[in-house]
Protein backbone atom coordinates (compact mmCIF):
# COMPACT_ATOMS: atom_id res chain seq x y z
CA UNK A 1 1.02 -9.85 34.92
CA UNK A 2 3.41 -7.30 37.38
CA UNK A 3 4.36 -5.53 34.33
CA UNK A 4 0.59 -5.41 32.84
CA UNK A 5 -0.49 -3.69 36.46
CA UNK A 6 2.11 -1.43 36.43
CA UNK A 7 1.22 -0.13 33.25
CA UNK A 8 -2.60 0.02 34.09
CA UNK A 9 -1.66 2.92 36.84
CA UNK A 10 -0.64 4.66 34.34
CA UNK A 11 -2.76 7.11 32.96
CA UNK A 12 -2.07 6.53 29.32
CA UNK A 13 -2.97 2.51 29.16
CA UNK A 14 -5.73 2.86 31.73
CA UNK A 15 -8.48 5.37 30.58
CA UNK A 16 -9.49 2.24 27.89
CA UNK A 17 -8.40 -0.89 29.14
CA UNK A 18 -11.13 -3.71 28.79
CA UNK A 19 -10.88 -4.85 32.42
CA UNK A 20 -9.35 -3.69 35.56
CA UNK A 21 -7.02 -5.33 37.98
CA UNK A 22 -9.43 -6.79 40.02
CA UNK A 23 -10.56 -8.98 37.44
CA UNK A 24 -7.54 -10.15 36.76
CA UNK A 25 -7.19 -14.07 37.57
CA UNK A 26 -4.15 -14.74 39.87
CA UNK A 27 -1.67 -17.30 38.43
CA UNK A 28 0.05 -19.02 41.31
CA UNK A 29 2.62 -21.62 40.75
CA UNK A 30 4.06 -23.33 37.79
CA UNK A 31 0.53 -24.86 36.12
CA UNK A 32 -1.33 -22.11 35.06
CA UNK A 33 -4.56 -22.70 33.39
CA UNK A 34 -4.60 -21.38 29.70
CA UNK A 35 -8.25 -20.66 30.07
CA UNK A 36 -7.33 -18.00 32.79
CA UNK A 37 -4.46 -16.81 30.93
CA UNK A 38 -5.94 -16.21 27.74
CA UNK A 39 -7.55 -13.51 30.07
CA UNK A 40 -4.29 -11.72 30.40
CA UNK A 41 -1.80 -13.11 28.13
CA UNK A 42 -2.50 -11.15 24.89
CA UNK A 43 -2.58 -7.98 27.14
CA UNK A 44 1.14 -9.05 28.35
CA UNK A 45 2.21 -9.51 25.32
CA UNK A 46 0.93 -6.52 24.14
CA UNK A 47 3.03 -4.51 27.15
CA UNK A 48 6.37 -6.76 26.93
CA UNK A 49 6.86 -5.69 23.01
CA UNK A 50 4.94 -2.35 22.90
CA UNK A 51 6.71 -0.50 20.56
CA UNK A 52 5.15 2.67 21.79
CA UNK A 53 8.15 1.96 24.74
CA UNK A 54 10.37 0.00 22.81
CA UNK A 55 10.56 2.35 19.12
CA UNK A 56 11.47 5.27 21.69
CA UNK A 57 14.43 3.18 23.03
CA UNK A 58 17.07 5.14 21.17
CA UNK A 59 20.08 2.99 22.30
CA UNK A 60 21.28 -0.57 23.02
CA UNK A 61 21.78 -0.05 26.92
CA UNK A 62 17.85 1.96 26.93
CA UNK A 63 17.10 -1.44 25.71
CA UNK A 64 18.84 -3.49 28.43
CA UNK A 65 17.45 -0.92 30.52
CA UNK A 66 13.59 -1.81 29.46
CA UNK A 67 14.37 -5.86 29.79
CA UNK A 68 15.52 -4.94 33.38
CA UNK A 69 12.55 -3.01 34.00
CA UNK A 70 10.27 -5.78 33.43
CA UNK A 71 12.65 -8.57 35.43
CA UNK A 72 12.18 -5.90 38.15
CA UNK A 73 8.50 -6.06 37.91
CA UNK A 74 8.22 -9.47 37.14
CA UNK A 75 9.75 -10.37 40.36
CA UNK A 76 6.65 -7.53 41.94
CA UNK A 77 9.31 -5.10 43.06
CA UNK A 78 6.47 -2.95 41.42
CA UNK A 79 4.96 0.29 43.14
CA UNK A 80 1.25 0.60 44.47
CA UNK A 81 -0.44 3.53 42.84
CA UNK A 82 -2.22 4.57 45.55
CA UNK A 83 0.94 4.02 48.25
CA UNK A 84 4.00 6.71 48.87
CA UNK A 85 7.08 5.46 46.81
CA UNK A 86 8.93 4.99 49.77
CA UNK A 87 6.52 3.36 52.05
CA UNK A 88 5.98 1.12 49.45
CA UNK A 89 9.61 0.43 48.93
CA UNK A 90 10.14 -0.58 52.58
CA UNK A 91 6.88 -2.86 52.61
CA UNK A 92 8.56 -4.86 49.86
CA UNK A 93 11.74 -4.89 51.47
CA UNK A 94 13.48 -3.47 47.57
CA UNK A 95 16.97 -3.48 47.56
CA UNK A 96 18.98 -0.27 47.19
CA UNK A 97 20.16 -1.34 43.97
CA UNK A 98 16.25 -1.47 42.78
CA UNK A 99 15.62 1.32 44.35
CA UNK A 100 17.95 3.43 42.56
CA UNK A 101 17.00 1.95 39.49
CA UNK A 102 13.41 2.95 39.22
CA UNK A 103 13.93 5.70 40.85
CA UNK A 104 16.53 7.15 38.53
CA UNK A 105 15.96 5.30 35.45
CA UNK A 106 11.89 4.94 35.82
CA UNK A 107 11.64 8.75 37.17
CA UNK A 108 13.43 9.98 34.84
CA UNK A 109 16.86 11.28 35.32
CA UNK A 110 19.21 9.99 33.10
CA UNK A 111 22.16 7.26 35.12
CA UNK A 112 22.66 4.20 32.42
CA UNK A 113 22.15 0.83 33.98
CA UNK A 114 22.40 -2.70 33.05
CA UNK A 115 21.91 -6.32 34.30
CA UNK A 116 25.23 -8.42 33.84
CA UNK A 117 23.45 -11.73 32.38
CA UNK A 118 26.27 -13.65 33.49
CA UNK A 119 25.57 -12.92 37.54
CA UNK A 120 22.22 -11.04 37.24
CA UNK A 121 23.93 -8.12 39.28
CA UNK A 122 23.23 -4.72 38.46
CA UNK A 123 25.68 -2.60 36.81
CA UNK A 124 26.09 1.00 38.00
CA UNK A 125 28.60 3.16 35.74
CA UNK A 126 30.76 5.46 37.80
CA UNK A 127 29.77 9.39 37.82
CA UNK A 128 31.99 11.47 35.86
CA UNK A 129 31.84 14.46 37.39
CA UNK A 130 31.06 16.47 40.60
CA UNK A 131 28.14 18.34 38.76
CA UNK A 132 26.50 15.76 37.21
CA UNK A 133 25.92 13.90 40.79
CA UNK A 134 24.75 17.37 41.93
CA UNK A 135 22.21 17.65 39.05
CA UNK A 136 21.21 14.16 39.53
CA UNK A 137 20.93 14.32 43.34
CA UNK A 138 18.63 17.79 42.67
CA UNK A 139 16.64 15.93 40.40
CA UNK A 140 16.03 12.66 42.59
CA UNK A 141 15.05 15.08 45.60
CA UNK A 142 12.31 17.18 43.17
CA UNK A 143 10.80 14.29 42.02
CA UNK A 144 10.80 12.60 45.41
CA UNK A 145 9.11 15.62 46.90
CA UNK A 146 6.45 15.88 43.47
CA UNK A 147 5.75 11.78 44.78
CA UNK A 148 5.04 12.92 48.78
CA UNK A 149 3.63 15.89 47.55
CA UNK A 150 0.59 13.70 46.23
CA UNK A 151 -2.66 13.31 47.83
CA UNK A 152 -4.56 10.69 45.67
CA UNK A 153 -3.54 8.38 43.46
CA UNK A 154 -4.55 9.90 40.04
CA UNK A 155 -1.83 12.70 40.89
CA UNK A 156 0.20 10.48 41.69
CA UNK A 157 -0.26 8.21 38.45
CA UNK A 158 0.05 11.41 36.71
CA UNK A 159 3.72 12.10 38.43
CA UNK A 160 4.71 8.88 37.14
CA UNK A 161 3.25 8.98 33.63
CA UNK A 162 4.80 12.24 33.09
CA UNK A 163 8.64 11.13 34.01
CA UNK A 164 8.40 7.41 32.95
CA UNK A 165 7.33 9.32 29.33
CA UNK A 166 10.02 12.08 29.83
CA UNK A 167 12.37 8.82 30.01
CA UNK A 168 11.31 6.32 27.39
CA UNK A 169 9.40 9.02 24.94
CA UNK A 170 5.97 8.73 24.15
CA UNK A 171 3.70 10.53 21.36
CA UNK A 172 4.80 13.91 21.11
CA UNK A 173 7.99 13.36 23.40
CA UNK A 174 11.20 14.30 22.60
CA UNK A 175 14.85 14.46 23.39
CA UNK A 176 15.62 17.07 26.15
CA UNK A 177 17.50 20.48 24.02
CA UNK A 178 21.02 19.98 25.88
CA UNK A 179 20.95 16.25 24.58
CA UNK A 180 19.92 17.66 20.72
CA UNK A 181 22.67 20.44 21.44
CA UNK A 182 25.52 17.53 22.80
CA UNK A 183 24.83 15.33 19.30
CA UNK A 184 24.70 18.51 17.16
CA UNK A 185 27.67 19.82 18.27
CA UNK A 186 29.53 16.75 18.10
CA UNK A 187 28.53 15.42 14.95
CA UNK A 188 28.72 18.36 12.52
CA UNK A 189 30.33 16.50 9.60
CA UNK A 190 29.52 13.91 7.24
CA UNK A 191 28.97 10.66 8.20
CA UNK A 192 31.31 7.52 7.69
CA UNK A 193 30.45 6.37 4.34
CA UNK A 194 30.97 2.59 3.62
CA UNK A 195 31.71 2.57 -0.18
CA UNK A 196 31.96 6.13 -1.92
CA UNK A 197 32.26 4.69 -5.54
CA UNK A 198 28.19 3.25 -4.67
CA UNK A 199 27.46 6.46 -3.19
CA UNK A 200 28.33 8.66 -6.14
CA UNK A 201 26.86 6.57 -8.55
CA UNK A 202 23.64 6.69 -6.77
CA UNK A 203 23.84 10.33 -5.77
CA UNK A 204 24.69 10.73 -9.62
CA UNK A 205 20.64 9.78 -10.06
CA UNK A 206 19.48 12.03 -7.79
CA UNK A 207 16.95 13.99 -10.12
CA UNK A 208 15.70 10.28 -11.48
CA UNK A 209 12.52 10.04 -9.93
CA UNK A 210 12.36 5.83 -10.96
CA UNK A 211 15.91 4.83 -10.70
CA UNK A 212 17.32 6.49 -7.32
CA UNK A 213 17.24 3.89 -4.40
CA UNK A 214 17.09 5.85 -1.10
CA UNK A 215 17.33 2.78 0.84
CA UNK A 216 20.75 1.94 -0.74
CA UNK A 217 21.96 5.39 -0.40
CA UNK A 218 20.88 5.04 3.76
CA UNK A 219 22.79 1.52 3.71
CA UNK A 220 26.11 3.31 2.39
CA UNK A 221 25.67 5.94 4.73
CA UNK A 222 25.91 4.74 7.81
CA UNK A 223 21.75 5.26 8.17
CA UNK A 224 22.51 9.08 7.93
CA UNK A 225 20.62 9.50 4.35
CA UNK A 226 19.56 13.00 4.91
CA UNK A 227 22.62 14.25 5.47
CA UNK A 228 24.07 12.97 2.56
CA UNK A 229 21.24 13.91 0.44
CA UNK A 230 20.02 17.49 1.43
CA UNK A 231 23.62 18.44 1.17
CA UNK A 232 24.23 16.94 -2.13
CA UNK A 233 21.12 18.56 -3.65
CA UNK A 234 21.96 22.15 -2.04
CA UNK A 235 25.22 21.79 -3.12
CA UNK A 236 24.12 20.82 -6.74
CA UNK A 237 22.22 24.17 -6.97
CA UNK A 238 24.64 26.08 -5.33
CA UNK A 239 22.39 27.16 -2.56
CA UNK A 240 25.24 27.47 -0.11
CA UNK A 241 26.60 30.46 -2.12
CA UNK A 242 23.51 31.70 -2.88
CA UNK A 243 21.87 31.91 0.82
CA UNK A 244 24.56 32.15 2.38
CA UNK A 245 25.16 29.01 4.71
CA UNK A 246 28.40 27.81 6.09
CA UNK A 247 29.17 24.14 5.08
CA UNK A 248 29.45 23.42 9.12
CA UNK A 249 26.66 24.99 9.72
CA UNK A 250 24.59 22.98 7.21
CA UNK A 251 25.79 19.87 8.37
CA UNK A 252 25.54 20.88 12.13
CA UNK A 253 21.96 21.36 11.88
CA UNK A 254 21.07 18.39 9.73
CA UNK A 255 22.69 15.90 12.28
CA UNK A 256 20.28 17.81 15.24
CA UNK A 257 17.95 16.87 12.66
CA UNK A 258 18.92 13.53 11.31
CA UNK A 259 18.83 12.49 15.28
CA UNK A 260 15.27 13.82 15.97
CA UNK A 261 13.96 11.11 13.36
CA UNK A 262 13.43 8.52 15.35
CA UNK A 263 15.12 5.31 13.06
CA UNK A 264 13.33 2.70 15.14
CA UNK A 265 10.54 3.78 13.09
CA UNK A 266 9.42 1.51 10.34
CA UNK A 267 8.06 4.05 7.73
CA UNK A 268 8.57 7.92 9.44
CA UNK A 269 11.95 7.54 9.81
CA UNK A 270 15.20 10.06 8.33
CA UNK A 271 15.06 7.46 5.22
CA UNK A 272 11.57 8.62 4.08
CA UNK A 273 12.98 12.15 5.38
CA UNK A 274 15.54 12.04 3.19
CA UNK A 275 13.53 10.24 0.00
CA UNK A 276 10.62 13.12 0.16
CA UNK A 277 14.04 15.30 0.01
CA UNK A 278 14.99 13.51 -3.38
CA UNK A 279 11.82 13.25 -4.46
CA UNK A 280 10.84 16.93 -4.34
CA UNK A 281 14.04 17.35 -6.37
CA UNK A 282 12.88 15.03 -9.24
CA UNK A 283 9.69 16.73 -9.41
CA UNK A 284 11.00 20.22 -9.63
CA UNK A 285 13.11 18.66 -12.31
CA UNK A 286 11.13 16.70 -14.38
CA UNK A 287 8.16 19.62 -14.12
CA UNK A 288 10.87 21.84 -15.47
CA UNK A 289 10.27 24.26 -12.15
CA UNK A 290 13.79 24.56 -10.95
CA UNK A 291 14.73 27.41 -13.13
CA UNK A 292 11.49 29.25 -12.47
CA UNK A 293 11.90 29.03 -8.60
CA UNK A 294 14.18 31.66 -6.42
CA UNK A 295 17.41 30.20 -4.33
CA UNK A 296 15.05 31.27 -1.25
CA UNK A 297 12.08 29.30 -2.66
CA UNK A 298 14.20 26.17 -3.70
CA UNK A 299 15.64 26.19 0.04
CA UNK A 300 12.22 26.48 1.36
CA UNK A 301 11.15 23.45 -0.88
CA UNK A 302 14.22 21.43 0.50
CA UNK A 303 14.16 21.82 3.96
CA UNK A 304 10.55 21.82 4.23
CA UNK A 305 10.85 18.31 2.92
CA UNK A 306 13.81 17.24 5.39
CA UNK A 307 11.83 18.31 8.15
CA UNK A 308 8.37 17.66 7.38
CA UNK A 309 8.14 14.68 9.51
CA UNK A 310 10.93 15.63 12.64
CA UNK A 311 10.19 13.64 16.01
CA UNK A 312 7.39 11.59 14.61
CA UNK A 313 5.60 9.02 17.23
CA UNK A 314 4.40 6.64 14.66
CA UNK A 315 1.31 7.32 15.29
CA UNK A 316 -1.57 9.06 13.64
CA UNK A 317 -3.22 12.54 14.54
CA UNK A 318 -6.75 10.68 14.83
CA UNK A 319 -4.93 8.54 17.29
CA UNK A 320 -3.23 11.32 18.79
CA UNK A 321 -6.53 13.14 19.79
CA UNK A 322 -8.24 9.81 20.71
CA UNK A 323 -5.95 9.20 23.81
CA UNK A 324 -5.97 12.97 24.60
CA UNK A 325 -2.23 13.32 24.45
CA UNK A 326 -0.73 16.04 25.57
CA UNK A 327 0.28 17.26 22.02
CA UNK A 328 -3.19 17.36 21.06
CA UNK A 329 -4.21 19.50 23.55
CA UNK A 330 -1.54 21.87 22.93
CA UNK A 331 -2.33 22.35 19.25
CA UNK A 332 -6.05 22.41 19.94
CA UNK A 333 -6.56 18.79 17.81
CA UNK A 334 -5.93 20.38 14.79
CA UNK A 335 -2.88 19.19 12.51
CA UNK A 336 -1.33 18.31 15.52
CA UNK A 337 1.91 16.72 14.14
CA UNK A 338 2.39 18.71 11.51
CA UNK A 339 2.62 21.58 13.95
CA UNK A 340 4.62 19.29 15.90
CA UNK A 341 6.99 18.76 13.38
CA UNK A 342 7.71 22.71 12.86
CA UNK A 343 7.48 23.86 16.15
CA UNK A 344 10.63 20.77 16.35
CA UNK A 345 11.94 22.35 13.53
CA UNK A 346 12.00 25.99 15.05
CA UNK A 347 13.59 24.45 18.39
CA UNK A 348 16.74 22.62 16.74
CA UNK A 349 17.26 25.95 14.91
CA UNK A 350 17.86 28.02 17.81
CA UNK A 351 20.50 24.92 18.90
CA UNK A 352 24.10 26.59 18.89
CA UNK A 353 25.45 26.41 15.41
CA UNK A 354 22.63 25.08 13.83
CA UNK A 355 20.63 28.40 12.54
CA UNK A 356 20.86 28.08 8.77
CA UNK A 357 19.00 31.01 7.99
CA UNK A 358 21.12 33.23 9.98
CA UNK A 359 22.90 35.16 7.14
CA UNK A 360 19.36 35.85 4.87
CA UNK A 361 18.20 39.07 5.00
CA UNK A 362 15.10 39.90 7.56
CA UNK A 363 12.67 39.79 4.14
CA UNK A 364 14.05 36.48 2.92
CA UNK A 365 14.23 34.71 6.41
CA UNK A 366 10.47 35.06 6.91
CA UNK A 367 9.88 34.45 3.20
CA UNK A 368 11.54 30.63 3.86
CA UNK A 369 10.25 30.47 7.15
CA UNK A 370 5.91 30.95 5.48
CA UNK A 371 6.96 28.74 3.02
CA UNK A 372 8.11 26.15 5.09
CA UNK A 373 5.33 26.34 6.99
CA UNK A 374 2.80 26.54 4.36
CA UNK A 375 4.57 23.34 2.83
CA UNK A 376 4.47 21.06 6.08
CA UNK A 377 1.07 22.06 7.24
CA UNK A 378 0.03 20.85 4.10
CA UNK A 379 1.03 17.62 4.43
CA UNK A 380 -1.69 16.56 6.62
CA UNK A 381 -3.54 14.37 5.15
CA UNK A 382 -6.84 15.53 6.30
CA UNK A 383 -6.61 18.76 3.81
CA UNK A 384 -5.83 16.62 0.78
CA UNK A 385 -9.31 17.38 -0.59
CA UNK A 386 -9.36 21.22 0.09
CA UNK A 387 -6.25 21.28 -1.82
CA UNK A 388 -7.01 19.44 -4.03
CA UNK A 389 -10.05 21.39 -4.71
CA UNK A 390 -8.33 24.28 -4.65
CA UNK A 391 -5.66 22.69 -6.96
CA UNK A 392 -8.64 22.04 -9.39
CA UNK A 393 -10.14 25.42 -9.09
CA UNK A 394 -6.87 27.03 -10.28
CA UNK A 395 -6.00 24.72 -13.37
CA UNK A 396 -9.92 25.45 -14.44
CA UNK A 397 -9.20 28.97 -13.86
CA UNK A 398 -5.76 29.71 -14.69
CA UNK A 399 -3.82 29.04 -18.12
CA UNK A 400 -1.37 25.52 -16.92
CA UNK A 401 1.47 28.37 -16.92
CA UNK A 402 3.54 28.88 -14.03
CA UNK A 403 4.95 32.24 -15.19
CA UNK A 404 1.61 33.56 -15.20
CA UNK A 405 0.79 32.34 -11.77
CA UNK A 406 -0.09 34.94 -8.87
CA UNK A 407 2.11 34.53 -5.78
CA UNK A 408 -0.82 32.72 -4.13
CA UNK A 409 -1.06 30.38 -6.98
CA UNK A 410 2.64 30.03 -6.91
CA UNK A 411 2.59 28.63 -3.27
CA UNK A 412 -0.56 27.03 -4.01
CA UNK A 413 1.51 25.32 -6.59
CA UNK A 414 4.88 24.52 -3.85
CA UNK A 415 2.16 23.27 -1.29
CA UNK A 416 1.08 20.30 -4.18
CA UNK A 417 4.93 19.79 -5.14
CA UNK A 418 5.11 19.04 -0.87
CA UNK A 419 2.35 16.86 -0.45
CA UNK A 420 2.66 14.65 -3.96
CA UNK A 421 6.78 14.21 -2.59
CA UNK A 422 5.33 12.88 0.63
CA UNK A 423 2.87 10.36 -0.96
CA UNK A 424 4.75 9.54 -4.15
CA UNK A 425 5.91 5.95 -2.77
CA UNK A 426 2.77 4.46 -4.98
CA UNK A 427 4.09 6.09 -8.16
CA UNK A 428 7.74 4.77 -7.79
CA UNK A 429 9.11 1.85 -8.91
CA UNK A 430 7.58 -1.33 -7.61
CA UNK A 431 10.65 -2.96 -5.44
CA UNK A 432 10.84 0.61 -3.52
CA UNK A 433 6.94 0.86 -3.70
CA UNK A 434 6.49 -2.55 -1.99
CA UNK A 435 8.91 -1.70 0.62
CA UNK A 436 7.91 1.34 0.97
CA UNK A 437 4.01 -0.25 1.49
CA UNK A 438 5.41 -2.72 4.20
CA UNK A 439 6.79 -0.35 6.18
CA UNK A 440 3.89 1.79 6.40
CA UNK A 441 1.68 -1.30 7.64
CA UNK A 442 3.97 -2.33 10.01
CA UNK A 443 3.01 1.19 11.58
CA UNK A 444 -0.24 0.91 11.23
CA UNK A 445 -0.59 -2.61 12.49
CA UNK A 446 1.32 -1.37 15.44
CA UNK A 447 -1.28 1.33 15.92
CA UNK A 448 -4.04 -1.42 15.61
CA UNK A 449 -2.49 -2.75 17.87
CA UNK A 450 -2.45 -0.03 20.50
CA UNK A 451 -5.80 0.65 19.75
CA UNK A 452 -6.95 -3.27 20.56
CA UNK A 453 -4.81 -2.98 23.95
CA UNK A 454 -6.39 -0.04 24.95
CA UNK A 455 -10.21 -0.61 23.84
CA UNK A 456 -10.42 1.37 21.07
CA UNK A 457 -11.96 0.86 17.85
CA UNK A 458 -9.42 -0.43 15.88
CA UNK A 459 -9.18 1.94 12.68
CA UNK A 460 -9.67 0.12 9.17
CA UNK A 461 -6.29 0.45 7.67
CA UNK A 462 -4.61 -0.62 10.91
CA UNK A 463 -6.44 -3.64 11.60
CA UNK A 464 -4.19 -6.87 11.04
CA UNK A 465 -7.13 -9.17 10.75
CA UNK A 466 -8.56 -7.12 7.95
CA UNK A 467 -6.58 -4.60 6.51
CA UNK A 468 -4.35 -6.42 3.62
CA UNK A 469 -1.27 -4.42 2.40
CA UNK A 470 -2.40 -5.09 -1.19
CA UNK A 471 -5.97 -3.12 -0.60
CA UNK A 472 -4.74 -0.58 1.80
CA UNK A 473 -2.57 0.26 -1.55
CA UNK A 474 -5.17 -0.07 -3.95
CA UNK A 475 -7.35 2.76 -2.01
CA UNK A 476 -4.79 5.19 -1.18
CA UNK A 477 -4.08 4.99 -5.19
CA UNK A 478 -7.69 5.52 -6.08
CA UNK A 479 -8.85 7.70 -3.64
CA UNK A 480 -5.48 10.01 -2.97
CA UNK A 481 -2.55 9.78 -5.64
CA UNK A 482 -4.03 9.37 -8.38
CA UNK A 483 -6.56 12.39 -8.64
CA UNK A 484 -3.78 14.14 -7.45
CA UNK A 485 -1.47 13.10 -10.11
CA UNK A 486 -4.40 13.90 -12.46
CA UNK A 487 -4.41 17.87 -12.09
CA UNK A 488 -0.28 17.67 -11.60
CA UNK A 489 -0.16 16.47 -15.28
CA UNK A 490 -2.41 19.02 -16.68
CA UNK A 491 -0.17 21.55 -15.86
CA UNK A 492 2.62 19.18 -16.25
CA UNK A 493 2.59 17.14 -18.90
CA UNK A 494 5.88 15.68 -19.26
CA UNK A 495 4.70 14.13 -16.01
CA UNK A 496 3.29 11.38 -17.28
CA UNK A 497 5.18 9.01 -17.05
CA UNK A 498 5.00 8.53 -13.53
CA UNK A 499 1.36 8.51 -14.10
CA UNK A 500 2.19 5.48 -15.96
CA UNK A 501 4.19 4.14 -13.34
CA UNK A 502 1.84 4.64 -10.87
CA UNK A 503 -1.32 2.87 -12.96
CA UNK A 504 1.56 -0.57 -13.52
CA UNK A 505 1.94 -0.62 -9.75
CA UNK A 506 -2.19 -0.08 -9.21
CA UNK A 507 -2.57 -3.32 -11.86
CA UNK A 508 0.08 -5.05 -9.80
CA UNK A 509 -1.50 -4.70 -6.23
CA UNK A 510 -5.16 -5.42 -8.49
CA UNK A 511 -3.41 -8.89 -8.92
């Protein structure tokens, strides 16, 4: 119940909760009536596994660190809303040790703590150096001051909501730059590979579009697939050579990268990062497109696809705009993750040793950079009908031949390549389709989930009472891959055979 309060004051959970803390029954002792806590209990639930904390938790000790924080509330060494940290602190008689902890760890600055489970004491790590206690003790004394500043609660709810999100992540968070810079730096090679001879022969199918498994390739790598894979396909085409990109360079960047995917997510994760990556390459192969496509134009087409999806919440832009987050409101509601995604992109460029595009020319750099952002934008699902209007438009319009394609039609073109590599997982083979399937669910029961906490409508597809994984399929096949796949194979036709496979997993989901 501490835990469900707490998270009522802040801003986020309590714009839409159902019922408000007065209402709440109060539980005293060990019988507690399950009438009264059916009132609550869901709710707690709800909080105590949120995975809108718990996906952000990026480490093992972040997630000691969250199990403390709720033995700390638990026990009510909680904060009134409406009451001066400190004053409230002293009311409740918190020890230091507390103190520090939410504080620091709550607030947002960065100290790592743990509980010892043995003795329950509270483990405080010793500072390395005399500038990081500076910085920390600057930090404590600005948010301290932001907290006495306050004059009504909702400021100070807001306070709190801002570094508690700053801390944990939330929609549209992300890692502070010097933490990107730290792991980029330090982690500019390839990853520890557990058996190269598996590796090879899967990297060996890497323009198969049926046979490659992406999943095996991220269990052999350590869970760093799109390192392995981006650098395997630019090497394959020689793009290195050809734009001008220093091996360390390329690998410096795609670990800033790799890390901004945030792995606790089920489906938007580096994996499906690095499979859009592989995918994209099949298609350009099997449509017979890589030979008709510049080096610039074939990076813009791999990258694109590495970073379509960069610092993704899990969540969807609908959801996004619903809540009012703060990324919605800086993109204006429109495509907000997409632009997200680039504007993430653009950042972890600028990173020391991590600009890839240094050594292009002026007319080629901006060339990759539209492209790129023509490709990502248009992976928002909300355009899939313009485009594929437009898509229609041209093949009624235009001869099914690339060469005689305009330069509009020719990123027209790129744009479809994008978004049919970022919603092929129907038209693959069935084990990595199902998986695939599950893993998107599980995000959008999550979502449901949210939405039910918070008093929302609960959207169709994300509804656990209703939403099946086998019709949620079904639908996205009729309604968005398939007429897609359609057009492709008019202008492509040796295409159609993942037409075909596409159709065997549609009869398969039918069953």
């Amino acid at each position: 119940k501490d835990i469900y309060i707490y998270m009522l004051r802040l801003p986020f959970f309590s714009k839409k909760t159902r019922f408000s803390t007065d209402e709440l029954p109060d539980l005293p002792g060990e019988h507690k009536n399950e009438t009264m806590i059916q009132a609550w209990g869901q709710k707690y639930k709800a909080i105590r596994h949120c995975k809108i904390i718990r996906s952000r938790l990026r480490r093992e000790d972040d997630i000691e660190q969250m199990d403390f924080v709720i033995k700390v509330l638990k026990e009510s060494h909680h904060f009134a809303a409406d009451q001066s940290m400190n004053s409230e602190f002293a009311k409740r008689g918190t020890t230091e040790d507390v103190q520090s902890y939410i504080m620091k760890n709550m607030m947002g600055t960065v100290p790592t703590l743990i509980i010892e489970e043995s003795s329950g004491n509270l483990l405080v790590p010793t500072e390395k150096t005399a500038h990081q206690r500076e910085q920390k003790s600057k930090r404590m004394q600005d948010i301290s001051k932001s907290i006495k500043s306050t004059k009504n609660a909702d400021d100070l709810k807001t306070i709190i909501f801002n570094h508690v999100i700053s801390k944990i992540g939330g929609a549209g968070s992300s890692r502070p730059v010097s933490q990107i810079q730290q792991v980029a730096v330090k982690l500019g090679q390839m990853p520890s590979i557990t058996d190269e001879a598996q590796l090879n022969a899967q990297l060996e199918k890497i323009d198969s579009w049926l046979d490659f498994d992406i999943f095996e390739v991220a269990k052999l790598s350590s869970n760093r697939p799109l390192i392995v894979v981006v650098t395997h396909i630019l090497k394959k085409y020689d793009l290195l050579n050809k734009c001008n990109i220093e091996e360390t360079c390329l690998l410096t960047f795609l670990t800033a990268v790799e890390d901004k995917y945030p792995n606790t997510n089920p489906y938007h994760c580096s994996t499906h990062a690095a499979d859009v990556v592989q995918t994209m390459n099949a298609l350009l192969v099997k449509s017979n497109l890589i030979s008709r496509l510049s080096p610039t134009e074939l990076l813009a087409c791999f990258i694109g696809a590495a970073i379509h999806d960069i610092d993704h919440p899990a969540l969807s832009n609908n959801f996004l705009i619903q809540i009012r987050s703060p990324l919605a409101t800086t993109y204006n509601d429109s495509s907000v993750l997409e632009n997200h995604h680039l504007a993430t992109f653009f950042r972890v460029l600028r990173l020391p040793g991590c600009n890839i595009f240094e050594n292009l020319s002026e007319k080629d750099r901006r060339e990759v950079r539209k492209n790129i952002i023509d490709m990502v934008m248009a992976t928002d699902i909300v355009l899939h009908v313009q485009l594929l209007d437009d898509f229609s438009s041209l093949t009624e319009t235009t001869t099914p031949d690339i060469a005689a394609l305009s330069a509009s039609g020719k990123k027209l073109l790129l744009k479809i390549a994008m978004h049919i590599s970022d919603i092929s997982n129907p038209a693959k083979s069935f084990p990595i389709c199902s998986e695939w399937a599950s893993r998107v669910m599980e995000e959008f029961y999550f979502q449901g989930d949210l939405e039910d906490c918070l008093g929302m409508p609960v959207s169709r597809e994300c509804d656990r009472a209703k939403a099946a994984k086998e019709h949620v399929q079904v639908g996205f096949i009729d309604y968005v891959v398939r007429p897609l796949l359609d057009v492709w194979i008019k202008w492509f036709p040796e295409m159609m055979f993942v037409h075909q496979q596409m159709e065997s997993n549609f009869l398969k989901w039918k069953e």
